[in-house]
PDB file of N, CA and C in Angstrom:
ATOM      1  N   UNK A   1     -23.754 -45.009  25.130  1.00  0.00           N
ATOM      2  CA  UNK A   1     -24.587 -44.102  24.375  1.00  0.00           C
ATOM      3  C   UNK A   1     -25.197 -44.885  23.211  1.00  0.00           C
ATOM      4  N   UNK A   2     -26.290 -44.799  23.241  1.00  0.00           N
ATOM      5  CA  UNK A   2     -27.303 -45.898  21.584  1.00  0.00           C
ATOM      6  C   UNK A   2     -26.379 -45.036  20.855  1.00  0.00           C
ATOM      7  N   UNK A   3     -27.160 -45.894  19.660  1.00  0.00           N
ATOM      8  CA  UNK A   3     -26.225 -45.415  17.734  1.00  0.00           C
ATOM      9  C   UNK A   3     -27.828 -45.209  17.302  1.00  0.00           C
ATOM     10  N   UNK A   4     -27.472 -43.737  16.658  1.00  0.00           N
ATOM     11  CA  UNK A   4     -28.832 -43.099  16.039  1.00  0.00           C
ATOM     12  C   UNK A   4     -28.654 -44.143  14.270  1.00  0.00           C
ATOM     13  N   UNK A   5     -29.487 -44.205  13.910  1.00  0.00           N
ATOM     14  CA  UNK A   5     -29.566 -45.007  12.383  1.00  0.00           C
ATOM     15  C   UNK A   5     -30.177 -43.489  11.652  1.00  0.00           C
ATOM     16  N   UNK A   6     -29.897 -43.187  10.754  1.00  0.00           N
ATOM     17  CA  UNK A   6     -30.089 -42.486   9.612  1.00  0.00           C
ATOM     18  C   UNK A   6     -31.426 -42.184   9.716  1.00  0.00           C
ATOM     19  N   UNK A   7     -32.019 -40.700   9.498  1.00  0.00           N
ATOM     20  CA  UNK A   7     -33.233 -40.326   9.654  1.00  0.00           C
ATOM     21  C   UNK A   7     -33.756 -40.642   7.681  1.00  0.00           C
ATOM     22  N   UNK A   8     -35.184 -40.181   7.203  1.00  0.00           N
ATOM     23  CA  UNK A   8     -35.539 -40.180   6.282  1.00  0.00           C
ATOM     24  C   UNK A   8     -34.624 -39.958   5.268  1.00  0.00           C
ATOM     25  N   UNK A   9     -34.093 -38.856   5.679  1.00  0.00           N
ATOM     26  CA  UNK A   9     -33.241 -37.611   4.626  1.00  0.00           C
ATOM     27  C   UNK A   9     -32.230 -38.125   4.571  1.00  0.00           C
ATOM     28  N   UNK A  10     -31.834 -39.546   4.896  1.00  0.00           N
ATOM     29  CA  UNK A  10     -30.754 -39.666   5.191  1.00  0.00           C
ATOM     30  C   UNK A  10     -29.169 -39.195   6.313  1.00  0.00           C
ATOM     31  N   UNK A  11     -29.451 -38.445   7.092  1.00  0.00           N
ATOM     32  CA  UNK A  11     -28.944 -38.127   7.983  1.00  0.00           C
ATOM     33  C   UNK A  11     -28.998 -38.241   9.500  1.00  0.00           C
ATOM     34  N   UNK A  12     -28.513 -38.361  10.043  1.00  0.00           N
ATOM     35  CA  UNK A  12     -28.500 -38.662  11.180  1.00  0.00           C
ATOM     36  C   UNK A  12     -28.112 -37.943  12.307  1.00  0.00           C
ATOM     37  N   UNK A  13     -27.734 -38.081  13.590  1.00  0.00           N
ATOM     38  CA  UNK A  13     -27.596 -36.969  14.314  1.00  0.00           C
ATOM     39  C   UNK A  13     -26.062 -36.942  14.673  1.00  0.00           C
ATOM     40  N   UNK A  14     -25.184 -37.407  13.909  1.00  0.00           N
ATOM     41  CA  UNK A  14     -23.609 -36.920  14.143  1.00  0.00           C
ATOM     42  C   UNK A  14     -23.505 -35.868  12.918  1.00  0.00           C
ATOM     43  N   UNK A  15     -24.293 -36.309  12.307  1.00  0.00           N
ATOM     44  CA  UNK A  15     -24.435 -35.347  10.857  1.00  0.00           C
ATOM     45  C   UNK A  15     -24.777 -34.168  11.069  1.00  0.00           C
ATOM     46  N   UNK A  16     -26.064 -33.973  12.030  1.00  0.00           N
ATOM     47  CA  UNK A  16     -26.581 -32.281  12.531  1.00  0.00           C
ATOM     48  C   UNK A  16     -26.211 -31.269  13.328  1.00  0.00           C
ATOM     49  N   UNK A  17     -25.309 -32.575  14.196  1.00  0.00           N
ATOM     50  CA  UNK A  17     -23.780 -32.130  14.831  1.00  0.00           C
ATOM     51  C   UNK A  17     -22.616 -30.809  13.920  1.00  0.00           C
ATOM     52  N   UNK A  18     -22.213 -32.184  13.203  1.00  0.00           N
ATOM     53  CA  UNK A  18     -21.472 -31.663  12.516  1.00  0.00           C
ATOM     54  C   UNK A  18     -21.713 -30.250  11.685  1.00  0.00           C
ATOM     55  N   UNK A  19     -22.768 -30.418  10.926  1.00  0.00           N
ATOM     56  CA  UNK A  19     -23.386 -28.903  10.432  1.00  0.00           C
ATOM     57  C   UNK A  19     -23.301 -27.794  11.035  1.00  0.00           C
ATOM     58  N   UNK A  20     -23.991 -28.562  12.349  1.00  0.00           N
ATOM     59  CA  UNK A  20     -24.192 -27.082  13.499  1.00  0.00           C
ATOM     60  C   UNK A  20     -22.839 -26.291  13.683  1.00  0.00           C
ATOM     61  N   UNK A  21     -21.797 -27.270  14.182  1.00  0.00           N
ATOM     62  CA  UNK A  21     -20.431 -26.658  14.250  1.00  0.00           C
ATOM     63  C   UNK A  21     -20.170 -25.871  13.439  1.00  0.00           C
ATOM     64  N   UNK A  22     -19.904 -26.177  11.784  1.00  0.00           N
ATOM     65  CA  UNK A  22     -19.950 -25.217  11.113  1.00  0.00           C
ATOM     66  C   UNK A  22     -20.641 -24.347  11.224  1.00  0.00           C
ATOM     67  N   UNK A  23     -21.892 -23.985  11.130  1.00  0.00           N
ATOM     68  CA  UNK A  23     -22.777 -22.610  11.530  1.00  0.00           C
ATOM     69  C   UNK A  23     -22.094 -21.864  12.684  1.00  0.00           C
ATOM     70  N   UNK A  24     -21.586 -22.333  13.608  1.00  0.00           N
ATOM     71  CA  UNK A  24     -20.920 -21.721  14.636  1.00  0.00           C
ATOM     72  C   UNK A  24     -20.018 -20.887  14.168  1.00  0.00           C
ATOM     73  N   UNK A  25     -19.037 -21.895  13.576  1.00  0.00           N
ATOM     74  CA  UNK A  25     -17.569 -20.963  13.285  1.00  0.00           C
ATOM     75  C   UNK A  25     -17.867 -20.162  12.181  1.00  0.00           C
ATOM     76  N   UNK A  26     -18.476 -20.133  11.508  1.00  0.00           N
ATOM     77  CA  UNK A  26     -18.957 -19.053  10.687  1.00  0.00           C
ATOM     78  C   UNK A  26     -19.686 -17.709  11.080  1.00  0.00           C
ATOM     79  N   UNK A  27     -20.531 -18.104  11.959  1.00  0.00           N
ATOM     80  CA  UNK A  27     -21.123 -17.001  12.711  1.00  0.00           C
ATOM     81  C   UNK A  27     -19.565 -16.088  13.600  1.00  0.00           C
ATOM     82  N   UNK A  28     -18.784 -16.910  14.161  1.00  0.00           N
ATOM     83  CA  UNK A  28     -17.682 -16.656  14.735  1.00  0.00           C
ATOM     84  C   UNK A  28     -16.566 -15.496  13.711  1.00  0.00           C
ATOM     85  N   UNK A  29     -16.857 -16.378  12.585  1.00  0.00           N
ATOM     86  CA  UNK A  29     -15.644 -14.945  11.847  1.00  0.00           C
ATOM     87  C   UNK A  29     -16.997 -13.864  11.445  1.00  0.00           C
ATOM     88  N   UNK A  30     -17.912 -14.113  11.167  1.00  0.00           N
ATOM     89  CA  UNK A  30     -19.057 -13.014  10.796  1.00  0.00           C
ATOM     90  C   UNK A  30     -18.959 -11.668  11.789  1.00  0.00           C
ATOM     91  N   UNK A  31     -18.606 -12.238  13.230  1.00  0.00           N
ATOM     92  CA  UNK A  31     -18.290 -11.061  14.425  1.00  0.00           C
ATOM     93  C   UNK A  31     -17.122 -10.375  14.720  1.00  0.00           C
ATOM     94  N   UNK A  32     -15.879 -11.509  14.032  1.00  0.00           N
ATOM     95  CA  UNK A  32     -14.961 -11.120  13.940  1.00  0.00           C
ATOM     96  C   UNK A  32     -14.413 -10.017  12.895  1.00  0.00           C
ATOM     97  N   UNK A  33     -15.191 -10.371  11.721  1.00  0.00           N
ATOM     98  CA  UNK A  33     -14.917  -9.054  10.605  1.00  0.00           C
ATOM     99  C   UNK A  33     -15.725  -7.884  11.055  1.00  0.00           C
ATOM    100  N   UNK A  34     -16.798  -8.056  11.362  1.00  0.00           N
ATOM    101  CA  UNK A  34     -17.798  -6.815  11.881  1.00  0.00           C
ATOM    102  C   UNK A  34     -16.353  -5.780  13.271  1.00  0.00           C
ATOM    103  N   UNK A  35     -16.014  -6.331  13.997  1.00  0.00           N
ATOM    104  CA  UNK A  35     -15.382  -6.022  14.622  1.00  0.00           C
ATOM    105  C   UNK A  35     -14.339  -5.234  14.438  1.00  0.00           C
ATOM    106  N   UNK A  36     -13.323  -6.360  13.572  1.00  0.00           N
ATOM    107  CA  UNK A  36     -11.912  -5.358  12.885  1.00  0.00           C
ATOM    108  C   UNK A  36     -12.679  -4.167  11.997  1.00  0.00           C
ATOM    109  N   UNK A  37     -13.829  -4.068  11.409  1.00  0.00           N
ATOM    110  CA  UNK A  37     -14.178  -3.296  10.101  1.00  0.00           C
ATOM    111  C   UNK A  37     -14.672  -2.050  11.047  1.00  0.00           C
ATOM    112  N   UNK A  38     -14.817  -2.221  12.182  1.00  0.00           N
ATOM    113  CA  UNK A  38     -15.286  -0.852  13.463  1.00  0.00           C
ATOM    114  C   UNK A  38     -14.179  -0.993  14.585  1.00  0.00           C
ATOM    115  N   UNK A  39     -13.130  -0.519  14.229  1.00  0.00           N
ATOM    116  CA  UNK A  39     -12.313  -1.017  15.564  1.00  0.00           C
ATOM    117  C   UNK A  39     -13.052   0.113  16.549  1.00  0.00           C
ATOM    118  N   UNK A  40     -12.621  -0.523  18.070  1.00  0.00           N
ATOM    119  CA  UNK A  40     -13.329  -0.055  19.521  1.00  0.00           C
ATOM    120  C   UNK A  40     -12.381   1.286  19.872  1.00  0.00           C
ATOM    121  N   UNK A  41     -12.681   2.535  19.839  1.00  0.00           N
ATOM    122  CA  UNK A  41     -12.200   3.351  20.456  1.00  0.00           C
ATOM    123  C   UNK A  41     -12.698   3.682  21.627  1.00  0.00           C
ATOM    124  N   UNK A  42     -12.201   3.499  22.974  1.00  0.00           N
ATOM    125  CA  UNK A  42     -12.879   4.154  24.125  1.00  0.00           C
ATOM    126  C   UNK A  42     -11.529   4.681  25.208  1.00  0.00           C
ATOM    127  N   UNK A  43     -12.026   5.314  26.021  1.00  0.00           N
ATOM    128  CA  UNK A  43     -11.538   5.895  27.176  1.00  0.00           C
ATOM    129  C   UNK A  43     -11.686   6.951  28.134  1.00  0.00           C
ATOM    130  N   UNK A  44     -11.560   7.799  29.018  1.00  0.00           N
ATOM    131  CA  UNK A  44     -11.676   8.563  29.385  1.00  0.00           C
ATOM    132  C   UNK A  44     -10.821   9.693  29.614  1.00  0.00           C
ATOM    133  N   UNK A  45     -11.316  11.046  29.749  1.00  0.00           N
ATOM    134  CA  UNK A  45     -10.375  12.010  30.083  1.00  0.00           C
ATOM    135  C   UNK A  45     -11.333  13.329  31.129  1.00  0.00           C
ATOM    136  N   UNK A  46     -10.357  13.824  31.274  1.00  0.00           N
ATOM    137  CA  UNK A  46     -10.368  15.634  32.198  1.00  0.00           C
ATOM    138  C   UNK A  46     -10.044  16.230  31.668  1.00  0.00           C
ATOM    139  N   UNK A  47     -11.287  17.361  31.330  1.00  0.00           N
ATOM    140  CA  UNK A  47     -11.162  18.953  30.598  1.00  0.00           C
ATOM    141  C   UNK A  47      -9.922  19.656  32.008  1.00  0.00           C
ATOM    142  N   UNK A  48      -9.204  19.915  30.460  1.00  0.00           N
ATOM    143  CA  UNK A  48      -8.076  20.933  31.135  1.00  0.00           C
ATOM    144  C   UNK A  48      -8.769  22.441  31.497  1.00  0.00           C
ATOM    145  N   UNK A  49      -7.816  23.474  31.857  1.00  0.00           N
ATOM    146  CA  UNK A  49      -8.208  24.639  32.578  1.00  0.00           C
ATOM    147  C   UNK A  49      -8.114  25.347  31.302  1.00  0.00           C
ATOM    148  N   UNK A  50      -8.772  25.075  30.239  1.00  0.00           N
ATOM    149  CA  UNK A  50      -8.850  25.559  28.504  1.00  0.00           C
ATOM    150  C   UNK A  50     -10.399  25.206  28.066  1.00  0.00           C
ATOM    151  N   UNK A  51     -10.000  26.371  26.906  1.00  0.00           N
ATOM    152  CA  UNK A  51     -11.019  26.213  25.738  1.00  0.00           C
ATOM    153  C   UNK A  51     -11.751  24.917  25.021  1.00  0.00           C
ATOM    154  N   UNK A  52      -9.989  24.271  25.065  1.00  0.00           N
ATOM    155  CA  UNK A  52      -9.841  23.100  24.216  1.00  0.00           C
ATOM    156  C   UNK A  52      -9.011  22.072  24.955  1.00  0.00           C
ATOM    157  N   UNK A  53      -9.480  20.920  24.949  1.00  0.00           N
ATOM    158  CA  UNK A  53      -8.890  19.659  25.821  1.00  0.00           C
ATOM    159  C   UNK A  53      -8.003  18.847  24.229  1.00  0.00           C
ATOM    160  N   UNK A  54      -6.765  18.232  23.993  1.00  0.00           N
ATOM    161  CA  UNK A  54      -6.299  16.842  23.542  1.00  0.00           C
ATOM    162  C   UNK A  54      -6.664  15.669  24.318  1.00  0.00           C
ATOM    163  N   UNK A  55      -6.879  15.105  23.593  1.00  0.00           N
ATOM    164  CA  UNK A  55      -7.025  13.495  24.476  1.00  0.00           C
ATOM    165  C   UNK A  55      -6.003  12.720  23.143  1.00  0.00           C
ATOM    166  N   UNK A  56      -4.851  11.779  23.836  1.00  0.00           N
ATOM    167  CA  UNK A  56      -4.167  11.107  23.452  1.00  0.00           C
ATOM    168  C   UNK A  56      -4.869   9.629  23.157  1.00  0.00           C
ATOM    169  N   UNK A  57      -5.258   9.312  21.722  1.00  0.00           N
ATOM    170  CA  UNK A  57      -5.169   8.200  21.504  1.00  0.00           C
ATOM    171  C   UNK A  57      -4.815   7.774  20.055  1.00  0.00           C
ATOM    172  N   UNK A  58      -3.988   6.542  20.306  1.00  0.00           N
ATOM    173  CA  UNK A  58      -3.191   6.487  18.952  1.00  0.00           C
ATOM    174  C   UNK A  58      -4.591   5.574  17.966  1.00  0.00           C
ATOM    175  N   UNK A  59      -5.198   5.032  18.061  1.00  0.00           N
ATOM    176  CA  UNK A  59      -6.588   4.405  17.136  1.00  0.00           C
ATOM    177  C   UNK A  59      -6.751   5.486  16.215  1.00  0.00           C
ATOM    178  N   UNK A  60      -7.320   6.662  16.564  1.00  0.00           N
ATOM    179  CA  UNK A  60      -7.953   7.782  15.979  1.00  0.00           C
ATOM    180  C   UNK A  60      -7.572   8.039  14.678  1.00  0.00           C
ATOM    181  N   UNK A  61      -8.446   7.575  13.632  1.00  0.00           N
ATOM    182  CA  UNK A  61      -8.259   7.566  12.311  1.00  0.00           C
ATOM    183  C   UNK A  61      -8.922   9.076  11.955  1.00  0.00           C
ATOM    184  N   UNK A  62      -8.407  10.100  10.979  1.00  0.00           N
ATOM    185  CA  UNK A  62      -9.465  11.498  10.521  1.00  0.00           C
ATOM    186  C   UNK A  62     -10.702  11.551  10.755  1.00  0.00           C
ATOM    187  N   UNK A  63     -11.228  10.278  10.176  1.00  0.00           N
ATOM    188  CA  UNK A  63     -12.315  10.091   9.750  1.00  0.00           C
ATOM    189  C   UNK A  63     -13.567   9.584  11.303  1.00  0.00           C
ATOM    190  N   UNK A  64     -13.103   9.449  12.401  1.00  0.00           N
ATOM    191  CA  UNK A  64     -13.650   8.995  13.190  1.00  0.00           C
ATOM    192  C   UNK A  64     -14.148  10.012  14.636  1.00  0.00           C
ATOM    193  N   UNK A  65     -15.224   9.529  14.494  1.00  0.00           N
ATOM    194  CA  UNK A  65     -16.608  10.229  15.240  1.00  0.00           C
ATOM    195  C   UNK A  65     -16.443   9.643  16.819  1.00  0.00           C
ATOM    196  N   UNK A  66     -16.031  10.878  17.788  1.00  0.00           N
ATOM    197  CA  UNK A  66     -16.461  10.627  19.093  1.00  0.00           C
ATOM    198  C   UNK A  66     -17.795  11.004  19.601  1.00  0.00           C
ATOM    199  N   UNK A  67     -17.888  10.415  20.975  1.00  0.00           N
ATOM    200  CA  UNK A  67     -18.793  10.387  21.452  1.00  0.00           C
ATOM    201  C   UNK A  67     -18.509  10.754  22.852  1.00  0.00           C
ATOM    202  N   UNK A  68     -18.415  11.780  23.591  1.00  0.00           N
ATOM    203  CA  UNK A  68     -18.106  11.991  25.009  1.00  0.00           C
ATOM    204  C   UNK A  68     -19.405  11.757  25.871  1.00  0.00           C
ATOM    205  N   UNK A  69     -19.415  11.292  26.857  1.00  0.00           N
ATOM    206  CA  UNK A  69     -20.646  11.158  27.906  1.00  0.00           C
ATOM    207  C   UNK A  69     -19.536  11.702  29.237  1.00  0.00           C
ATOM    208  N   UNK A  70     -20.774  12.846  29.967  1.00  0.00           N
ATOM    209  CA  UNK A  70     -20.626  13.196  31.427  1.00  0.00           C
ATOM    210  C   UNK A  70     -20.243  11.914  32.100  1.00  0.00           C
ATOM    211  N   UNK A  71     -19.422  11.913  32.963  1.00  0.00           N
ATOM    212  CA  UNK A  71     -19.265  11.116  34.287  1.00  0.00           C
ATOM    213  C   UNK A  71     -19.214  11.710  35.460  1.00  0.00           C
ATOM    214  N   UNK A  72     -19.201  12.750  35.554  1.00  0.00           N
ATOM    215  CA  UNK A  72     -19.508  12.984  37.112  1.00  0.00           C
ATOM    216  C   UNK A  72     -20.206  14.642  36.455  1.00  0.00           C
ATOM    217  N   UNK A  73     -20.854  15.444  38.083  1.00  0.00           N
ATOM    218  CA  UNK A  73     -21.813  16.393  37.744  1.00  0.00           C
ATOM    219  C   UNK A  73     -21.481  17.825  37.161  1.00  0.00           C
ATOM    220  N   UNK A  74     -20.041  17.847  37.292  1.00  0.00           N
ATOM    221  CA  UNK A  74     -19.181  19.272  36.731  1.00  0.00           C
ATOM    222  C   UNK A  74     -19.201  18.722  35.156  1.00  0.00           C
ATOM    223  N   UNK A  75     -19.337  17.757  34.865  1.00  0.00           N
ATOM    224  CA  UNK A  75     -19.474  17.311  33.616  1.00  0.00           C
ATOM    225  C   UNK A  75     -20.579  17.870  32.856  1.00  0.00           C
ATOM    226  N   UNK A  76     -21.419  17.574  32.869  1.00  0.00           N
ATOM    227  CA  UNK A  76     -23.228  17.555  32.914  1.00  0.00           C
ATOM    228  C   UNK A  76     -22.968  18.745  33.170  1.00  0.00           C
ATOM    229  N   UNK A  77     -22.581  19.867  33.793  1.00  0.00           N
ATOM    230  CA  UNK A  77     -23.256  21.397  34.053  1.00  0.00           C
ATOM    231  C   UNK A  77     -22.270  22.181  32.475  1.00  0.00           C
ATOM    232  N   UNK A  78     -21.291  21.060  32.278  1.00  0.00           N
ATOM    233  CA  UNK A  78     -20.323  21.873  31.484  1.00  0.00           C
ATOM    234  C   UNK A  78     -21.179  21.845  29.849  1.00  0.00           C
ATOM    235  N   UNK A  79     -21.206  20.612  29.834  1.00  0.00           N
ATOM    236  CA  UNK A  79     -21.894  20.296  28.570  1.00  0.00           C
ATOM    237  C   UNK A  79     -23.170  20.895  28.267  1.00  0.00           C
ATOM    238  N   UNK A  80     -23.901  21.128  29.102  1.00  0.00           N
ATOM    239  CA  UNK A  80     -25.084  22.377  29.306  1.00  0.00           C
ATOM    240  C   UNK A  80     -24.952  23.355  28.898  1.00  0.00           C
ATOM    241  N   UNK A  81     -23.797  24.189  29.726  1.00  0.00           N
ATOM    242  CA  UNK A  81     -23.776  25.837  29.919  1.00  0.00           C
ATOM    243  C   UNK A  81     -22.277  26.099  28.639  1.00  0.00           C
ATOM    244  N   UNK A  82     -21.715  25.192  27.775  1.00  0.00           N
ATOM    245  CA  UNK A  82     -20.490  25.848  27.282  1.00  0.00           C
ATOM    246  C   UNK A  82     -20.897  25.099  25.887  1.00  0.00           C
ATOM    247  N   UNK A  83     -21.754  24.089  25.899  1.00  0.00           N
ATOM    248  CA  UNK A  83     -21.948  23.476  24.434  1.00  0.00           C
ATOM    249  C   UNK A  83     -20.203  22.764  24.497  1.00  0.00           C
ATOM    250  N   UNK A  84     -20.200  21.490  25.067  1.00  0.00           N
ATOM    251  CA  UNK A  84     -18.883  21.006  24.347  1.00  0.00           C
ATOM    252  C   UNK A  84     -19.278  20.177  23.023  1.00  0.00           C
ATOM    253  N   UNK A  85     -18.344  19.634  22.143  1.00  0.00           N
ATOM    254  CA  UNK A  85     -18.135  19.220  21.245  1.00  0.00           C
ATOM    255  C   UNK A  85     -16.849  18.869  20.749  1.00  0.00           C
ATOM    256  N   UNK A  86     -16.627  17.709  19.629  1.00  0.00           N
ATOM    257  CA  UNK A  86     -15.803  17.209  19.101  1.00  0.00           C
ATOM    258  C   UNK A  86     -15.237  17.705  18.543  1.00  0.00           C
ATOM    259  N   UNK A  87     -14.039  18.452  18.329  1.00  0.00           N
ATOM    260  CA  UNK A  87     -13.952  19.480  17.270  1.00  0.00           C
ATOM    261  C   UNK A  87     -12.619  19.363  16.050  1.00  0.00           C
ATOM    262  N   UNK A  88     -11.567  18.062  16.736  1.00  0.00           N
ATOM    263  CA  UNK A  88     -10.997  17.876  15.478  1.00  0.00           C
ATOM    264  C   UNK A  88     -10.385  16.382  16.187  1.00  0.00           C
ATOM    265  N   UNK A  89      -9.454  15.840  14.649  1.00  0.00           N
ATOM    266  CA  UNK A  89      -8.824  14.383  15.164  1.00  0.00           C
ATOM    267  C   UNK A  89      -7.435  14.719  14.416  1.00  0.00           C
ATOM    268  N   UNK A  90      -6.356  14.207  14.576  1.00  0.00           N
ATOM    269  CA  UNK A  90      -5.062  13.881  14.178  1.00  0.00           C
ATOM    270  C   UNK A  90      -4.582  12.234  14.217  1.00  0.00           C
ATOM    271  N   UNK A  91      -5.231  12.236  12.839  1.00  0.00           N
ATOM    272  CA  UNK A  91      -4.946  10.767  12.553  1.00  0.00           C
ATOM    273  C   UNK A  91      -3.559  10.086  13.575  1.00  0.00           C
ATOM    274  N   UNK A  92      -4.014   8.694  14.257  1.00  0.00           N
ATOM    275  CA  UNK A  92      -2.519   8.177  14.947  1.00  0.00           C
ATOM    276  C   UNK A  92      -2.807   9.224  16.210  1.00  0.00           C
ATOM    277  N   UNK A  93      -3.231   9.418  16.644  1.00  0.00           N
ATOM    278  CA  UNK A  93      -2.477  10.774  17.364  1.00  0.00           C
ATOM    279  C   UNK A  93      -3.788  11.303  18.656  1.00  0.00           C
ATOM    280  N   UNK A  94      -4.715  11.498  18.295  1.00  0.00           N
ATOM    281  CA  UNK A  94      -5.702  11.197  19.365  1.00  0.00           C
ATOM    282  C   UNK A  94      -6.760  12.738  18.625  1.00  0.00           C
ATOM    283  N   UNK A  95      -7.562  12.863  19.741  1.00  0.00           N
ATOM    284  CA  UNK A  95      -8.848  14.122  18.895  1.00  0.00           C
ATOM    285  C   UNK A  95      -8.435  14.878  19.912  1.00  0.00           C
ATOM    286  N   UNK A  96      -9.623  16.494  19.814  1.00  0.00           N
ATOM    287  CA  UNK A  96      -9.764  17.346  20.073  1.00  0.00           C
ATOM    288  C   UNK A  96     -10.976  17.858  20.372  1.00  0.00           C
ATOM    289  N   UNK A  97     -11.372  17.937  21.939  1.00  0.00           N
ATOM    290  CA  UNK A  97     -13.074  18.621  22.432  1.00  0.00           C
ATOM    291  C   UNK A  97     -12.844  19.823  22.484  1.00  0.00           C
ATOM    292  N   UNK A  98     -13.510  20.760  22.694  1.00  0.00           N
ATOM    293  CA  UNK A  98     -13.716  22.162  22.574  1.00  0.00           C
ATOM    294  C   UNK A  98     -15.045  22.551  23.093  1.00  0.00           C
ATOM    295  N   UNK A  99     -15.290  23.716  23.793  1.00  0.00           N
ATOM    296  CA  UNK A  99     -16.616  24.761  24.614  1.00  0.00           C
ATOM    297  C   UNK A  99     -16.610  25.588  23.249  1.00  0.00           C
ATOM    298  N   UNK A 100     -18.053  25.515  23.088  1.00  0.00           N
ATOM    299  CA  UNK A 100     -18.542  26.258  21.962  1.00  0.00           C
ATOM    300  C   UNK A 100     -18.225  27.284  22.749  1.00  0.00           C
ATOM    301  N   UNK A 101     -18.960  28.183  23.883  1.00  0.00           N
ATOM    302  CA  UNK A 101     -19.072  28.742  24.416  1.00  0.00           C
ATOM    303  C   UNK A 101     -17.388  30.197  24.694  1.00  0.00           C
ATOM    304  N   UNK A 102     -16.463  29.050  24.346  1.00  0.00           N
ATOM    305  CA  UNK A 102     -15.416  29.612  24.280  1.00  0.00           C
ATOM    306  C   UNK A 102     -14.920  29.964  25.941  1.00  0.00           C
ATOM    307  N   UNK A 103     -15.167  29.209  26.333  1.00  0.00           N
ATOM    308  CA  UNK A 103     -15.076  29.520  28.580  1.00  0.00           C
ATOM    309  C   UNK A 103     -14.170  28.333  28.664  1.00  0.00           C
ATOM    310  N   UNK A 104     -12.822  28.795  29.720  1.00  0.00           N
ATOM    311  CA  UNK A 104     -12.066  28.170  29.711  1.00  0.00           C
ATOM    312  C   UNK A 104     -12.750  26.954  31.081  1.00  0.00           C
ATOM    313  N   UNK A 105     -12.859  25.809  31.170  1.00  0.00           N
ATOM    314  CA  UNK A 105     -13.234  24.555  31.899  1.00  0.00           C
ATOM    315  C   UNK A 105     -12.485  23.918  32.373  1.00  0.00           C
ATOM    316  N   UNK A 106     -12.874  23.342  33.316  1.00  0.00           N
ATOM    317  CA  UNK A 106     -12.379  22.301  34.260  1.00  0.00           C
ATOM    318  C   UNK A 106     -12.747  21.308  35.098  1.00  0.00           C
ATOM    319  N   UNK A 107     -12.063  20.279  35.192  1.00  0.00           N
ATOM    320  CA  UNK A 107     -12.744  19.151  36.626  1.00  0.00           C
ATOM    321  C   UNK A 107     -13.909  18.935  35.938  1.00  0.00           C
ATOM    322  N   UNK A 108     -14.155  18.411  34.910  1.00  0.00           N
ATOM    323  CA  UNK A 108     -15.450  17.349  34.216  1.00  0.00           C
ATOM    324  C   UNK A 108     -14.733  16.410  33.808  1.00  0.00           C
ATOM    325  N   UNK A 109     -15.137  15.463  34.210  1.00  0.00           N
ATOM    326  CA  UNK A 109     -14.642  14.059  33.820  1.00  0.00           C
ATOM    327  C   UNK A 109     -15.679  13.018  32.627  1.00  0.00           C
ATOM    328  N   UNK A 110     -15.063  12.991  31.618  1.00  0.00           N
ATOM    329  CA  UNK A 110     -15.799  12.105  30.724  1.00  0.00           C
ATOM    330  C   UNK A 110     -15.255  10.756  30.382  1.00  0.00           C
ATOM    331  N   UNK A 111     -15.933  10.000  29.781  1.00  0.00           N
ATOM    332  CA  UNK A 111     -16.214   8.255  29.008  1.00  0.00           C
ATOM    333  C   UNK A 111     -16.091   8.698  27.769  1.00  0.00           C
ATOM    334  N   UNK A 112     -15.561   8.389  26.798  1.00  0.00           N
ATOM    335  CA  UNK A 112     -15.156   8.399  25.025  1.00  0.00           C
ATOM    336  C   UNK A 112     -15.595   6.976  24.519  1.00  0.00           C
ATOM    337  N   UNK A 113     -16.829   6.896  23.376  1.00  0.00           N
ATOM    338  CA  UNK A 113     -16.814   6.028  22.518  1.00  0.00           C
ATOM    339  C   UNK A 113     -16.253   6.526  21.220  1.00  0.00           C
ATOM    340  N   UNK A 114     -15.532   5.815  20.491  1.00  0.00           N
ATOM    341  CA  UNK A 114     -15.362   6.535  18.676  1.00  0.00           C
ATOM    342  C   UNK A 114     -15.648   5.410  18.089  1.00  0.00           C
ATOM    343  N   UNK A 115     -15.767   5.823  16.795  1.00  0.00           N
ATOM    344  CA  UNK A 115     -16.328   5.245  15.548  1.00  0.00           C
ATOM    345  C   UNK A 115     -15.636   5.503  14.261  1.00  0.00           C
ATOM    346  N   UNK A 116     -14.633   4.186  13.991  1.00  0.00           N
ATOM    347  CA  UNK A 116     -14.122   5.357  12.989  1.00  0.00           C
ATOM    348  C   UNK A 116     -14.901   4.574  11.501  1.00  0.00           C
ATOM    349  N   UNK A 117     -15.703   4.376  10.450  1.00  0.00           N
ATOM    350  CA  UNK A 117     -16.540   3.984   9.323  1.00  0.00           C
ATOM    351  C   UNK A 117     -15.204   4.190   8.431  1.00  0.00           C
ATOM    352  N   UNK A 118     -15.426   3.146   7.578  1.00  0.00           N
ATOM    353  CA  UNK A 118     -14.488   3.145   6.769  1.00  0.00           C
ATOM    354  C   UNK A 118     -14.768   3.632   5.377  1.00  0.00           C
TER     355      UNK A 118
END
């Protein structure tokens, strides 16, 4: 491999090397704090033969916002015709969906994102 000699600026290219690396690992914890500071809540569940479904997950901080999406089509007709929604959390402990509609449901299968903001 040739030997680069020192550009104008004095530097050379083990030098721009080296920099770059750093920019890396920095960018590296930059994703890493973004990350821990939103931890990932996801999973899925099935509306019970109720008003109101639990879903068990221990992440679930008070403060944190689900997100249910339909996965299959009893899903999608439910969320239509009963208005579901998020309706409470138990810190440690997992949340709570609920039919506005107040109609007891079943056999919809959903995907869970949460969010818990600190």
């Amino acid at each position: 491999m040739p030997e680069f000699e020192s550009g104008p600026l004095g530097g050379g290219v083990p030098d721009l090397v080296s920099t770059n690396k750093g920019g890396v690992q920095q960018l590296g914890n930059i994703v890493d704090a973004i990350l821990n500071s939103f931890p990932r809540i996801n999973g899925t569940f099935t509306l019970s033969a109720a008003t109101t479904t639990g879903v068990s997950n221990g992440n679930v901080a008070a403060n944190t916002v689900i997100v249910p999406f339909a996965t299959n089509a009893t899903a999608a007709l439910i969320v239509r015709t009963n208005g579901l929604y998020h309706s409470a959390n138990t810190a440690g402990t997992g949340f709570v969906i609920s039919t506005q509609s107040g109609s007891a449901t079943s056999g919809g299968t959903f995907a869970y994102v949460g969010i818990s903001p600190s």
